[in-house]
C-alpha atoms as a PDB file:
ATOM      1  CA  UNK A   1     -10.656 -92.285  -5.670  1.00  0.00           C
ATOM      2  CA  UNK A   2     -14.236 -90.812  -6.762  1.00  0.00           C
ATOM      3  CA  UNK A   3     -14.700 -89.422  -3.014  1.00  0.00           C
ATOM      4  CA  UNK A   4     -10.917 -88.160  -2.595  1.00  0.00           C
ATOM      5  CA  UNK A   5     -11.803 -85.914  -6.460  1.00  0.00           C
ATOM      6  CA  UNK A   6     -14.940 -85.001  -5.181  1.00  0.00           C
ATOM      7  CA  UNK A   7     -12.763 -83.090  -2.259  1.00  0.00           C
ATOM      8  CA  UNK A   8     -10.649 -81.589  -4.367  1.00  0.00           C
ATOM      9  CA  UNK A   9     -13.116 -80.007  -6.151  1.00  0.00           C
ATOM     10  CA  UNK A  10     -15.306 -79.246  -3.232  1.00  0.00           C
ATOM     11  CA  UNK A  11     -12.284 -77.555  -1.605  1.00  0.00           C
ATOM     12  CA  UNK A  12     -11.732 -75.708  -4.907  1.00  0.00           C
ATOM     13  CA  UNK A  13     -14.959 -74.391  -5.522  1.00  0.00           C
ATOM     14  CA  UNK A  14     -15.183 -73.254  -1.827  1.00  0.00           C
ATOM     15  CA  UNK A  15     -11.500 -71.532  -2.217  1.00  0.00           C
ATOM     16  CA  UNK A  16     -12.918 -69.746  -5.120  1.00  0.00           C
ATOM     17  CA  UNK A  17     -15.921 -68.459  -3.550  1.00  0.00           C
ATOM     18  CA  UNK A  18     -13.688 -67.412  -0.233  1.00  0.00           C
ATOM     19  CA  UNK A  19     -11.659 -65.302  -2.760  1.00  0.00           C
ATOM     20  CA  UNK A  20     -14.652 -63.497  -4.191  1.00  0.00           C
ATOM     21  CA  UNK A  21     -15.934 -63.006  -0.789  1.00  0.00           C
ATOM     22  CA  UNK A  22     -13.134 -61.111   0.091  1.00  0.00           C
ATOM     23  CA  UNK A  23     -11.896 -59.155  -3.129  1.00  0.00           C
ATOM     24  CA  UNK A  24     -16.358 -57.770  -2.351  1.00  0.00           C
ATOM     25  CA  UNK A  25     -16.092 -57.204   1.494  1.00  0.00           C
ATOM     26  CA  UNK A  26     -12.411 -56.050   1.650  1.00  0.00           C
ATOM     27  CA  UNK A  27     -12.150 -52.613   3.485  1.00  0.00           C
ATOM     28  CA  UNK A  28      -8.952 -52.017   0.943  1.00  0.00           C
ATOM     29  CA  UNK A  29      -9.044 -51.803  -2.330  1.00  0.00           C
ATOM     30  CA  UNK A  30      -6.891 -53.863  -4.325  1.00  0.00           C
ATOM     31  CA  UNK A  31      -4.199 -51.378  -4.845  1.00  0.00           C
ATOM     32  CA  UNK A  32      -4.335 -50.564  -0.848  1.00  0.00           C
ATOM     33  CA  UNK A  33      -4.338 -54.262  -0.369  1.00  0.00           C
ATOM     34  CA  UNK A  34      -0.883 -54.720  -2.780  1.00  0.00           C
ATOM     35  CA  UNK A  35       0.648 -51.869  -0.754  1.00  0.00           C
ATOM     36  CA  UNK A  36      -0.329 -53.070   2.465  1.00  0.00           C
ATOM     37  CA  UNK A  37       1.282 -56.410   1.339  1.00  0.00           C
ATOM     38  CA  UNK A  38       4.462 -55.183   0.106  1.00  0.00           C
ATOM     39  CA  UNK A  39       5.042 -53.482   3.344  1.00  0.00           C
ATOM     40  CA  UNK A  40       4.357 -56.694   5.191  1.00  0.00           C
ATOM     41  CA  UNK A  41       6.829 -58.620   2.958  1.00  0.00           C
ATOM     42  CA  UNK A  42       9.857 -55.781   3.189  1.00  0.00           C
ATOM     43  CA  UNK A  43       9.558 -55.802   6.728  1.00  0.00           C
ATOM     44  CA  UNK A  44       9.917 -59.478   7.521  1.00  0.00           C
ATOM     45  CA  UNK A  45      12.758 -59.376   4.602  1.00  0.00           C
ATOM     46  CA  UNK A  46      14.550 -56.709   6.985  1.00  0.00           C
ATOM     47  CA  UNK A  47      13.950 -58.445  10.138  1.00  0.00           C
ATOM     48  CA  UNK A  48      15.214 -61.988   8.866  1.00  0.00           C
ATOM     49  CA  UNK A  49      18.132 -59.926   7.326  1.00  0.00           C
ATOM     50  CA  UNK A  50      18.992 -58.568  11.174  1.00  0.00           C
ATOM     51  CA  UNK A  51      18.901 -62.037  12.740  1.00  0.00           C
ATOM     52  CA  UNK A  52      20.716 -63.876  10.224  1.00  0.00           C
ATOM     53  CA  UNK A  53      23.408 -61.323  10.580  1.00  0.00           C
ATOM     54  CA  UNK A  54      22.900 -61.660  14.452  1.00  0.00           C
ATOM     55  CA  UNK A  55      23.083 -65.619  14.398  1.00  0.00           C
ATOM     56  CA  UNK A  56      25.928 -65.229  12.073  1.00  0.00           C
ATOM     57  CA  UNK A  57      28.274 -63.144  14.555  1.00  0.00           C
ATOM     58  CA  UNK A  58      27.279 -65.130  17.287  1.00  0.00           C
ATOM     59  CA  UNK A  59      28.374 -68.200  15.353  1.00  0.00           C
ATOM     60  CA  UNK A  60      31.650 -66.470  14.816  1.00  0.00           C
ATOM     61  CA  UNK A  61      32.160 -65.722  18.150  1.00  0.00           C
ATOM     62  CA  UNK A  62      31.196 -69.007  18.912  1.00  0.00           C
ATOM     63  CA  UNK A  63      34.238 -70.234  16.644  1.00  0.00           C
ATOM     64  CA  UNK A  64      36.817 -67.590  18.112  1.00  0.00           C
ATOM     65  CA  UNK A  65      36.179 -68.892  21.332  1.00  0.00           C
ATOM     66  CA  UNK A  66      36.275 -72.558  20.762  1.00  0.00           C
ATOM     67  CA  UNK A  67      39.314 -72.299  19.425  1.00  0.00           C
ATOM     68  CA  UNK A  68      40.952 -70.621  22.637  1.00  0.00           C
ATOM     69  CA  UNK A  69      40.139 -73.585  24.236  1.00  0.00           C
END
């Protein structure tokens, strides 16, 4: 139990340091960074939008024609 805490907080001090690493070296500033982000999100918000309405008329379909049979 001692080693498996030890971990933990090895892993969280490391996290911690890999965060201020990059909020120093970052060629974006934060507000850049946010943007950049909320772009990144929209867009994959759009595209799984498409394809679920995609997958949803093909199921449809799929229903209309099973039934024909």
């Amino acid at each position: 139990m001692r080693k498996f805490l030890s971990l933990l907080l090895g892993l969280g001090i490391g996290a911690a340091i890999g965060a201020l690493l990059v909020s120093f070296f970052s060629p974006l500033s934060s507000d850049e960074l946010r943007a950049h982000y909320e772009r990144a999100l929209a867009a994959g918000r759009k595209a799984s939008a498409e394809r679920r309405s995609e997958l949803e008329q093909e199921l449809a379909d799929l229903g209309k024609n099973s039934n024909k049979l």
